[in-house]
Protein backbone atom coordinates (compact mmCIF):
# COMPACT_ATOMS: atom_id res chain seq x y z
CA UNK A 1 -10.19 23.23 -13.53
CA UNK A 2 -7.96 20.88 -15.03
CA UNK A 3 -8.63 17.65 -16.49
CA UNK A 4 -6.03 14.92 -15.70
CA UNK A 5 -5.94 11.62 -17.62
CA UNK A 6 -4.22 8.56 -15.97
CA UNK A 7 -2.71 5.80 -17.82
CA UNK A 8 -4.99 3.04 -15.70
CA UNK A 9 -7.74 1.34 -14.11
CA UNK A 10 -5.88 -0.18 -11.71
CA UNK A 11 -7.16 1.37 -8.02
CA UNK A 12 -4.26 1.45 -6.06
CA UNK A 13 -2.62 3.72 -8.71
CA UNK A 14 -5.84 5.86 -9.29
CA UNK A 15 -6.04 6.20 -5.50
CA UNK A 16 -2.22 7.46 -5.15
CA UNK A 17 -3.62 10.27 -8.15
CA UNK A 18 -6.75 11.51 -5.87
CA UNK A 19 -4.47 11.34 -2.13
CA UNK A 20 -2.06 13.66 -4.16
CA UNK A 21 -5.11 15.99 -6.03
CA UNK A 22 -6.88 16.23 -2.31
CA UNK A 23 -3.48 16.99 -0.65
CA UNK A 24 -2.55 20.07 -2.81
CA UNK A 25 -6.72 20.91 -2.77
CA UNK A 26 -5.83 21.00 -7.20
CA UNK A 27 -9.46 21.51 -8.97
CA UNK A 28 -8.89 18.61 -10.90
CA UNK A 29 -11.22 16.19 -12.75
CA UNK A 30 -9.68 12.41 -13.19
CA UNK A 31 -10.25 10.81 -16.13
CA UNK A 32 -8.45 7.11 -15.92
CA UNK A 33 -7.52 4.95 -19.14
CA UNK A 34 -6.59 1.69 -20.00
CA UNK A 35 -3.29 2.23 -22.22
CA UNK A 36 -0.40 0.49 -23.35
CA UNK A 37 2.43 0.88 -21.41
CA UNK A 38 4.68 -0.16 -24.90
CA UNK A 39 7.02 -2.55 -22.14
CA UNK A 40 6.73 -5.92 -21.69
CA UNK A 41 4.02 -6.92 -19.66
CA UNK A 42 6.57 -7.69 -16.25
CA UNK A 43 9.42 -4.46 -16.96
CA UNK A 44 12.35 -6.13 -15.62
CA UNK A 45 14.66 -2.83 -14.92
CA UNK A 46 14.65 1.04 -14.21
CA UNK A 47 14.60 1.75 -17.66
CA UNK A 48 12.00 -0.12 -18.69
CA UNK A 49 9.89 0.53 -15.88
CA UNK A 50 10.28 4.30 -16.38
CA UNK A 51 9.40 3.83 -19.79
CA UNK A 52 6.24 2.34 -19.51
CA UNK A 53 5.37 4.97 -17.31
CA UNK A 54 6.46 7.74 -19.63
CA UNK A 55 4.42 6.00 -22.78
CA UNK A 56 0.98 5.71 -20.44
CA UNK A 57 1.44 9.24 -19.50
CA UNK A 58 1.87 10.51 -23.09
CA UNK A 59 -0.82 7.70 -24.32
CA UNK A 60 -3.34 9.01 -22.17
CA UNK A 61 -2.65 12.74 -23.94
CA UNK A 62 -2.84 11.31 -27.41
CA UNK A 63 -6.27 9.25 -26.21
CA UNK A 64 -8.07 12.47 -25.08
CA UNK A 65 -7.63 15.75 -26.30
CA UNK A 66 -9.26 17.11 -23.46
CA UNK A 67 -6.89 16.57 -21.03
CA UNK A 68 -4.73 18.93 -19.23
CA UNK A 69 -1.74 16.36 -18.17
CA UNK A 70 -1.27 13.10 -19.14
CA UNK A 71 -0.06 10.70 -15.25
CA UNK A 72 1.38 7.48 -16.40
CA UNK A 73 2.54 5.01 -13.51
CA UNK A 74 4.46 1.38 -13.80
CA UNK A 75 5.93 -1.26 -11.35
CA UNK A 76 8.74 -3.38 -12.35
CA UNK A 77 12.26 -5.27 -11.06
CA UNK A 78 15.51 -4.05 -11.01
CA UNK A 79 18.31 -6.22 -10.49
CA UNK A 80 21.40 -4.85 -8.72
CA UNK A 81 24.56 -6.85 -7.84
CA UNK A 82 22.79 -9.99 -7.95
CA UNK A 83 19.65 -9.32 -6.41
CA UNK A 84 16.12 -8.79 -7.75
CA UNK A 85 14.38 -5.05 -6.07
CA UNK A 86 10.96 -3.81 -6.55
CA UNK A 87 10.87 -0.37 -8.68
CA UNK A 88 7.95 2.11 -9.43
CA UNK A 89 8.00 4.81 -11.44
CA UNK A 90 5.98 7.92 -12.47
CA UNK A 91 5.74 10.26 -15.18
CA UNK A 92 3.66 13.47 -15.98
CA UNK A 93 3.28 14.94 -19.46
CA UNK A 94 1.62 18.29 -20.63
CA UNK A 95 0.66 19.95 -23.58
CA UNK A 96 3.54 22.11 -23.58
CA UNK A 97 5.77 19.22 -24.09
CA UNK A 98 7.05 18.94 -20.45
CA UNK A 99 7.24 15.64 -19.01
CA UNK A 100 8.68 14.95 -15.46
CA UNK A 101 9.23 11.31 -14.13
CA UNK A 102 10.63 10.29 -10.93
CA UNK A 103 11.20 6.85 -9.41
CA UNK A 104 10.52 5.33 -5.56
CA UNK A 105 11.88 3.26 -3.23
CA UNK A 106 13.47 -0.04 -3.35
CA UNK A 107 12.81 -3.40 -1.53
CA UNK A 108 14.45 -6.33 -1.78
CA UNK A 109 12.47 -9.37 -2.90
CA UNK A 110 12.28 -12.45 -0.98
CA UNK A 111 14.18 -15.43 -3.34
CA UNK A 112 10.93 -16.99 -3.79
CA UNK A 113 9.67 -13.99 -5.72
CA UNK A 114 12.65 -12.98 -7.62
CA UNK A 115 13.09 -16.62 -9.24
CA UNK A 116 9.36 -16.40 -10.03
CA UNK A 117 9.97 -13.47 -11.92
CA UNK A 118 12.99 -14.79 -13.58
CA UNK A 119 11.12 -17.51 -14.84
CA UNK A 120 8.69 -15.33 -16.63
CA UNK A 121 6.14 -14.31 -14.45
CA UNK A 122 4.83 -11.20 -13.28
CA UNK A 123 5.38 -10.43 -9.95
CA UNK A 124 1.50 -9.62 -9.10
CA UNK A 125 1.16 -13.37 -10.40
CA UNK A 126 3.80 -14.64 -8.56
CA UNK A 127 3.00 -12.36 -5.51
CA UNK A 128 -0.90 -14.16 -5.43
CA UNK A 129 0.69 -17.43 -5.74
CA UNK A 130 3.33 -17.26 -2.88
CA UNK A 131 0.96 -15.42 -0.57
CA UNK A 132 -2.59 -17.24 -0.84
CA UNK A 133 -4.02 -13.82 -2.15
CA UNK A 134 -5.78 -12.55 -5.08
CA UNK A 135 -5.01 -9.43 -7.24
CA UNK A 136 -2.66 -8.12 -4.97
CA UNK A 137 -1.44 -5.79 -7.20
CA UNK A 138 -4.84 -3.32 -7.03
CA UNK A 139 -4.37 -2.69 -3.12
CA UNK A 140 -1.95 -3.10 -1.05
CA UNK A 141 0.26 -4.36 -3.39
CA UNK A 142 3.65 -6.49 -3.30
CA UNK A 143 5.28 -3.63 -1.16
CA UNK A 144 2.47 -3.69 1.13
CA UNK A 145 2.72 -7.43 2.20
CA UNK A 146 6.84 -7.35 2.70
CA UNK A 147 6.04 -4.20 4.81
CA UNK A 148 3.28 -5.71 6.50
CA UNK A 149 1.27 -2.90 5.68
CA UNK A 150 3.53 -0.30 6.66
CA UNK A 151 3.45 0.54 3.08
CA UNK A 152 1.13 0.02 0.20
CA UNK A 153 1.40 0.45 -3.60
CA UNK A 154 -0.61 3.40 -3.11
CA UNK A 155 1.37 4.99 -0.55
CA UNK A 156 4.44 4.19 -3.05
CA UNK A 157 2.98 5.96 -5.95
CA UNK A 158 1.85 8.60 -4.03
CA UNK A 159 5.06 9.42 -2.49
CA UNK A 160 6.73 9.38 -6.64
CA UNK A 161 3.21 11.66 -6.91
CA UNK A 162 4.15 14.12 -4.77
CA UNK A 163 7.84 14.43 -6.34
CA UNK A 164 6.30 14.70 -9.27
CA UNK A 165 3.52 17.48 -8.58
CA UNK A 166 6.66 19.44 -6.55
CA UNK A 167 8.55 19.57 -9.54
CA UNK A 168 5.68 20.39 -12.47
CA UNK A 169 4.64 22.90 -9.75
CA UNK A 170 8.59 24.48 -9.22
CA UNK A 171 8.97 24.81 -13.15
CA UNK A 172 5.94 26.40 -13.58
CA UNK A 173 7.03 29.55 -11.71
């Protein structure tokens, strides 16, 4: 059995990490952790984004020595030709030194949104405010009320997930 530590508490992230354990039947143990991501607390591009998912995943190896992988996932903004997109990305470290990221899918935000964001706010804020919810960021997430439900944030970290365990699973051989 493995022992894989995520970089969060957050639900819709730890359920994406137990969809993707059950799917590949892994004998896993999930351990989750509340770690810095080392970004700012809204990661307004790619890089930034894919950063703080890289420093949870190797935070989460540093915090316990008795994990097997470190899974570090963070959502962010990108802005391209003008306009503001949702980004998510993953990354998974190991004791060997490998680490693996990958990124998902884009959306376009509505205006509303994206000049929230540009003001200062993060987008789960902004995203509570603008639809009359609470804490939409720990279900179905930003993603999940543009799609109306066709997608959620779990579904969107699962799918970078999946990359993810495909690849780790491909260099292993």
């Amino acid at each position: 059995m493995i022992i894989i530590g995520v970089g969060t508490k957050n639900p819709a992230k730890l359920n994406a990490v137990k969809q993707t354990i059950e799917e590949q039947a892994i004998d896993a143990e999930i351990r989750s952790y509340d770690v810095p991501s080392g970004v700012s607390a809204m990661p307004m591009s790619d890089h930034e984004t894919s950063k703080g998912a890289v420093n949870r995943a190797r935070a989460v190896l540093n915090q316990d020595p008795e994990a097997t992988l470190g899974i570090g996932m963070e959502g962010g903004v990108s802005e391209l030709d003008g306009e503001m997109f949702l980004c998510n990305w993953g990354a998974c470290a190991d004791r060997e030194g490998r680490l693996i990221r990958a990124g998902g899918a884009r959306i376009l935000l509505p205006q509303a949104l994206a000049d929230g964001v540009r003001s200062g706010r993060e987008l789960g804020d902004v995203a509570d405010a603008y639809f009359h919810q609470e804490s939409v960021h720990t279900h179905g997430g930003t993603i999940g009320i543009l799609t109306e439900g066709r997608v959620s944030r779990t579904e969107m970290f699962h799918h970078i997930l999946k990359l993810i365990e495909g690849i780790y699973a491909y260099q292993k051989r």
